[in-house]
N, C-alpha and C. Protein backbone atom coordinates (compact mmCIF):
# COMPACT_ATOMS: atom_id res chain seq x y z
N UNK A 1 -10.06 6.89 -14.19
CA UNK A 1 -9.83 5.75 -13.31
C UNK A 1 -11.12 5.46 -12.54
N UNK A 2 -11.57 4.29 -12.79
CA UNK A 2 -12.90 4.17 -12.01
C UNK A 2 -12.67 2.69 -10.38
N UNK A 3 -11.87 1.85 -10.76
CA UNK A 3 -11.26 1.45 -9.97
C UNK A 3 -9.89 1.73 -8.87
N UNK A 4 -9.66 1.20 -7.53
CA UNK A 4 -8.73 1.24 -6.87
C UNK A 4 -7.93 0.54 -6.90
N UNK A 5 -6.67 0.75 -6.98
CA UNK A 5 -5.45 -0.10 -7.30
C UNK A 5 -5.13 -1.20 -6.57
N UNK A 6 -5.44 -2.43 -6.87
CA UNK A 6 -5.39 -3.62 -5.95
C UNK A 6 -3.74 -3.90 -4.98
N UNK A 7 -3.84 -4.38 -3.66
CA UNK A 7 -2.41 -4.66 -3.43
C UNK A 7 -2.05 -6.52 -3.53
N UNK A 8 -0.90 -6.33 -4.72
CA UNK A 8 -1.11 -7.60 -4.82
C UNK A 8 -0.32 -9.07 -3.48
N UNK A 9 0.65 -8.25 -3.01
CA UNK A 9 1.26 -8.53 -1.76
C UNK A 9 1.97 -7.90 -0.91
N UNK A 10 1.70 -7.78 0.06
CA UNK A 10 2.73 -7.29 1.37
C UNK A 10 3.56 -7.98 2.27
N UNK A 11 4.74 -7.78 2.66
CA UNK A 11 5.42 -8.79 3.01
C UNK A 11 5.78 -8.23 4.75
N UNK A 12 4.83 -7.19 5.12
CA UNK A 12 4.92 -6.83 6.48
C UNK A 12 4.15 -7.45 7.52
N UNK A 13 4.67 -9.06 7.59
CA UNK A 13 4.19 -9.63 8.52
C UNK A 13 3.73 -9.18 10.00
N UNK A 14 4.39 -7.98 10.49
CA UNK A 14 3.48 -7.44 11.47
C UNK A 14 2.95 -6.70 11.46
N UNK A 15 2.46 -6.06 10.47
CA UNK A 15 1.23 -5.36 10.41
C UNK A 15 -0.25 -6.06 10.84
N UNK A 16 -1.14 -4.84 11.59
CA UNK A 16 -2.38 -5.61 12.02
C UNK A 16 -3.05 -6.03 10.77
N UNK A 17 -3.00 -5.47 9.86
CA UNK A 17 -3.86 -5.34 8.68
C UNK A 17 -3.28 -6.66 7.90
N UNK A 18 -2.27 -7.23 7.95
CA UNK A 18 -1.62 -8.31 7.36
C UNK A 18 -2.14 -9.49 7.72
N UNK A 19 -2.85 -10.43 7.05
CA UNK A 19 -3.38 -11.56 7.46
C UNK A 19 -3.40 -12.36 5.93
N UNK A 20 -2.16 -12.82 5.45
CA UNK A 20 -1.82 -13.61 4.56
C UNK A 20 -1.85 -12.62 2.88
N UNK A 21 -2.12 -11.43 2.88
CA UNK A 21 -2.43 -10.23 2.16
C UNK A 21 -2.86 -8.84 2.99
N UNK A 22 -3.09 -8.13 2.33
CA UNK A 22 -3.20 -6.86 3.09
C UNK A 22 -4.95 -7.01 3.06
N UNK A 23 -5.28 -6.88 4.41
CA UNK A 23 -6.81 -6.73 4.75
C UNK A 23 -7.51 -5.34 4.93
N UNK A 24 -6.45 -4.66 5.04
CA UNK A 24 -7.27 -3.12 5.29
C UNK A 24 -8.01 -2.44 4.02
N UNK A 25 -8.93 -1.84 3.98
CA UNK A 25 -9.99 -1.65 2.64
C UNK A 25 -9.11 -0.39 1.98
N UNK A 26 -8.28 0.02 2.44
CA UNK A 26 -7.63 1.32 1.58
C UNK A 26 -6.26 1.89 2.15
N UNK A 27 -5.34 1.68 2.01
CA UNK A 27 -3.91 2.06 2.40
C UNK A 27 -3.86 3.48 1.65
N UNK A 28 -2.69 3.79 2.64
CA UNK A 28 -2.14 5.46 1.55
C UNK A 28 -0.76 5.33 1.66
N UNK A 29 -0.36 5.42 0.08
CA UNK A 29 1.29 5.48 0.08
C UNK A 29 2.08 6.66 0.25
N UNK A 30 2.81 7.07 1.39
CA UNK A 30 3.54 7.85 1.62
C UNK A 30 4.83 7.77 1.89
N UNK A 31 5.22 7.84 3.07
CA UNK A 31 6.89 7.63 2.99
C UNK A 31 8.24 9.38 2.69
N UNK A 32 8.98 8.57 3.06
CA UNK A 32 9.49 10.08 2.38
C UNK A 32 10.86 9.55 1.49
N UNK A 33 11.02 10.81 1.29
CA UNK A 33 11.89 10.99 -0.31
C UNK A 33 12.58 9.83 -0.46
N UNK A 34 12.47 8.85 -1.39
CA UNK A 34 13.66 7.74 -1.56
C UNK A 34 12.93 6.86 -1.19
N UNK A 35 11.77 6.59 -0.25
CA UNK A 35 11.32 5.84 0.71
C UNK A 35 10.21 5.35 0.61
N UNK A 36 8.98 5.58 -0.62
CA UNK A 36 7.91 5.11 -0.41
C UNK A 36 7.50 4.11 0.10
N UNK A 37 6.55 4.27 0.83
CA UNK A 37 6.16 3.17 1.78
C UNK A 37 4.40 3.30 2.91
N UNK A 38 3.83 2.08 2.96
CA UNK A 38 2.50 2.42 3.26
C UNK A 38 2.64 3.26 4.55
N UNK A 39 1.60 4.11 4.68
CA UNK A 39 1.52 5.15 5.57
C UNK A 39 0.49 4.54 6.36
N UNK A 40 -0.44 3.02 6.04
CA UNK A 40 -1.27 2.81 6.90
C UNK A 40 -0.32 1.86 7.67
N UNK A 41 0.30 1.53 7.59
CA UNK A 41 0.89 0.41 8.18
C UNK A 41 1.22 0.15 9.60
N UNK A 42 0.47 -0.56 10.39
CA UNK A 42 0.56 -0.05 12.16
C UNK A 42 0.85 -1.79 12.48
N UNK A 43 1.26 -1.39 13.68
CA UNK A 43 1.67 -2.96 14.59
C UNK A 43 1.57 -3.06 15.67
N UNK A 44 0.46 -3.86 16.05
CA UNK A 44 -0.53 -3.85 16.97
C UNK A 44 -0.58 -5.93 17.56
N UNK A 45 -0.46 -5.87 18.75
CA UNK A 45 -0.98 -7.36 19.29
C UNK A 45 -2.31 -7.54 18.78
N UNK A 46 -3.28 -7.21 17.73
CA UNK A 46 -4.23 -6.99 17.40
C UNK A 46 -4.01 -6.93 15.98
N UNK A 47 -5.31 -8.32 15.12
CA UNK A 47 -5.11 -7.80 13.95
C UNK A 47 -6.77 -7.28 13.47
N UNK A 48 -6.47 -6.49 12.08
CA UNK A 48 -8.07 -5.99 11.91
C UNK A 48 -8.48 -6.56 10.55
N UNK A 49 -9.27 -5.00 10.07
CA UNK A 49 -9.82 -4.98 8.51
C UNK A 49 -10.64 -5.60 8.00
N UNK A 50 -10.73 -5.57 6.76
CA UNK A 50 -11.55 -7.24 6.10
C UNK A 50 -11.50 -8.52 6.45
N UNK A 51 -12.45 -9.41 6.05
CA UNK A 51 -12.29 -10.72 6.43
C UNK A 51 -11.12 -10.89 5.63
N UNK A 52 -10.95 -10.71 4.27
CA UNK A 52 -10.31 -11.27 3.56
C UNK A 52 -9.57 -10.24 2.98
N UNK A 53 -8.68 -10.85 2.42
CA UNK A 53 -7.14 -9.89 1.64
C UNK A 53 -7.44 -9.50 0.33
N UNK A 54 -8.42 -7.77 0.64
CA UNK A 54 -8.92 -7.45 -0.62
C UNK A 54 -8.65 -5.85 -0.46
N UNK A 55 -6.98 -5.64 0.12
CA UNK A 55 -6.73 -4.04 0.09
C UNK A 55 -6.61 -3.83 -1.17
N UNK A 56 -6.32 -2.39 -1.07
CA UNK A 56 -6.61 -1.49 -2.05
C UNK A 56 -5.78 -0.16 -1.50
N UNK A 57 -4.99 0.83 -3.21
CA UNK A 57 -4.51 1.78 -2.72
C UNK A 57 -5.36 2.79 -2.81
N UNK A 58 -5.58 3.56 -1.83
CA UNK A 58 -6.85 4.41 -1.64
C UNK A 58 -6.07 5.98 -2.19
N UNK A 59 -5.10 6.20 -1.67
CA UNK A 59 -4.60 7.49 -2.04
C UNK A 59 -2.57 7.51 -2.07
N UNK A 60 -2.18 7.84 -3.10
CA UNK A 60 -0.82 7.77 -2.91
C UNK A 60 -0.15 9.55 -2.93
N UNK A 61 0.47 9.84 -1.96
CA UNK A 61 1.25 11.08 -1.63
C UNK A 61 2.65 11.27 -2.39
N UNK A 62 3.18 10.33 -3.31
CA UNK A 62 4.45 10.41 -4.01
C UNK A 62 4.05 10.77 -5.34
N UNK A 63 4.02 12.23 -5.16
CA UNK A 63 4.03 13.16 -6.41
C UNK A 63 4.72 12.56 -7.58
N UNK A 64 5.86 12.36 -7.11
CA UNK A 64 6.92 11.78 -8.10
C UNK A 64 6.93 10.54 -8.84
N UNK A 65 6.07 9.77 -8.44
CA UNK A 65 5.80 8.47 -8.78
C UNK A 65 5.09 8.34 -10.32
N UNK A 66 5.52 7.84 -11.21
CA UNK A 66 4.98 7.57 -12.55
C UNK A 66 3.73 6.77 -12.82
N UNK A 67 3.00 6.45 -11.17
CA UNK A 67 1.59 5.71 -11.67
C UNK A 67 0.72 6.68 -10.32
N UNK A 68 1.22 7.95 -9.95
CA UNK A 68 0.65 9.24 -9.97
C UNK A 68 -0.33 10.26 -10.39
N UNK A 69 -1.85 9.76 -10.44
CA UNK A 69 -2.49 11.23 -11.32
C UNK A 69 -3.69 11.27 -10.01
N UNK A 70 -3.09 12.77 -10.05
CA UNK A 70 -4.28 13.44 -8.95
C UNK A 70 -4.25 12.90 -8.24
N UNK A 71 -3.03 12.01 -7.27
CA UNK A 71 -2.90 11.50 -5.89
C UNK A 71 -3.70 10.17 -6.20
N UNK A 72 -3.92 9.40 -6.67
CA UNK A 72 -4.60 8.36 -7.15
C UNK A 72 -3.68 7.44 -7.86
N UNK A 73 -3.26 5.98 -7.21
CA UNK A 73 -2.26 5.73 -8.09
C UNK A 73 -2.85 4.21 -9.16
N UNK A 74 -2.27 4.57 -9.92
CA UNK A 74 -2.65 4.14 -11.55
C UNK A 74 -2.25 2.58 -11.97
N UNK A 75 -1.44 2.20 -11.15
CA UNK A 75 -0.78 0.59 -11.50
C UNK A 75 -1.52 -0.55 -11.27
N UNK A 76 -1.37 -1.18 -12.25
CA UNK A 76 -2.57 -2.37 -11.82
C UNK A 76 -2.68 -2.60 -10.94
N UNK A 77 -1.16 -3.13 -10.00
CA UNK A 77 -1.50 -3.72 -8.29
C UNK A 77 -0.08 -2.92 -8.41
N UNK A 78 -0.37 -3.30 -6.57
CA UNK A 78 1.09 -3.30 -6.25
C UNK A 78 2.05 -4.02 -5.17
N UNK A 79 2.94 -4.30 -5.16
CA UNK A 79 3.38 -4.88 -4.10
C UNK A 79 4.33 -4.23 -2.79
N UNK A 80 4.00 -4.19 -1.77
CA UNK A 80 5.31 -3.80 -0.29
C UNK A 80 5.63 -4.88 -0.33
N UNK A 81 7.02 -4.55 0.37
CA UNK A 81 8.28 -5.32 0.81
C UNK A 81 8.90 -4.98 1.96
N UNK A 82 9.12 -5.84 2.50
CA UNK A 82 10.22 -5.48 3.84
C UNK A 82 8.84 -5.17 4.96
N UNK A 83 9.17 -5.77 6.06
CA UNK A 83 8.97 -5.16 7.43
C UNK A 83 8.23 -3.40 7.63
N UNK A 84 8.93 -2.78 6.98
CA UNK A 84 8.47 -1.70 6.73
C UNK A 84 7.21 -1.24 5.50
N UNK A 85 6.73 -1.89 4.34
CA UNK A 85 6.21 -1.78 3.54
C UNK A 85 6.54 -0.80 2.53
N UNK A 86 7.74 -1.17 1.88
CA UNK A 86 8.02 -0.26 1.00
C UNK A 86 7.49 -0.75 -0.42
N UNK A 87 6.83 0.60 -1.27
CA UNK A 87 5.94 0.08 -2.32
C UNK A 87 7.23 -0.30 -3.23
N UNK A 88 7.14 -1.55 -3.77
CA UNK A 88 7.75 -2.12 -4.85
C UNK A 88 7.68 -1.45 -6.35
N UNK A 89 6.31 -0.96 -6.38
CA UNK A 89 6.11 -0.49 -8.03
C UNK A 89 6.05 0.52 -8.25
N UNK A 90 6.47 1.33 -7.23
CA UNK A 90 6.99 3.06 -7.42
C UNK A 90 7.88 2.71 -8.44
N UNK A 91 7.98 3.94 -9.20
CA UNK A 91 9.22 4.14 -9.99
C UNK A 91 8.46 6.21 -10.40
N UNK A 92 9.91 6.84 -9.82
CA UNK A 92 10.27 8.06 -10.15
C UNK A 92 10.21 8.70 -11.99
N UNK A 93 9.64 9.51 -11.93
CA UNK A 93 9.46 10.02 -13.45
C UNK A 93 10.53 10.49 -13.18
């Protein structure tokens, strides 16, 4: 894998990092069991990151996840959902 897994949308409008796409340069998917979901995800009267909506998954913690190797996740993009940012393109081996 020589690239980082692009995020192709997030739908956690209050996230700081949310500014029409995810702006932060590297998210980490964590969450717990049942639950994946971005672990960068903060909400702040304050937004940050890149100028522009060019995140990226930097490291994913769901062992279990089928686009999983060496904590590095493998899917072309991916998408959160919900308020909370739960990753859409998990799927459990």
């Amino acid at each position: 894998m020589t690239a980082f897994t692009a995020i192709r949308s997030c739908a956690a409008t209050a996230c700081a990092f949310n500014h029409d796409g995810c702006t932060a340069p590297a998210i980490t998917v964590g969450g717990t069991t049942g639950a994946p979901a971005c672990g960068t995800l903060v909400v702040l009267d304050a937004r940050g990151g890149l100028p522009v909506a060019q995140g990226r998954v930097g490291t994913c913690q769901r062992l279990e996840c089928v686009h999983n190797q060496n904590l590095m996740c493998t899917a072309e993009g991916i998408s959160l959902g919900g308020e909370t940012a739960t990753c859409l393109t998990y799927r459990a081996r």
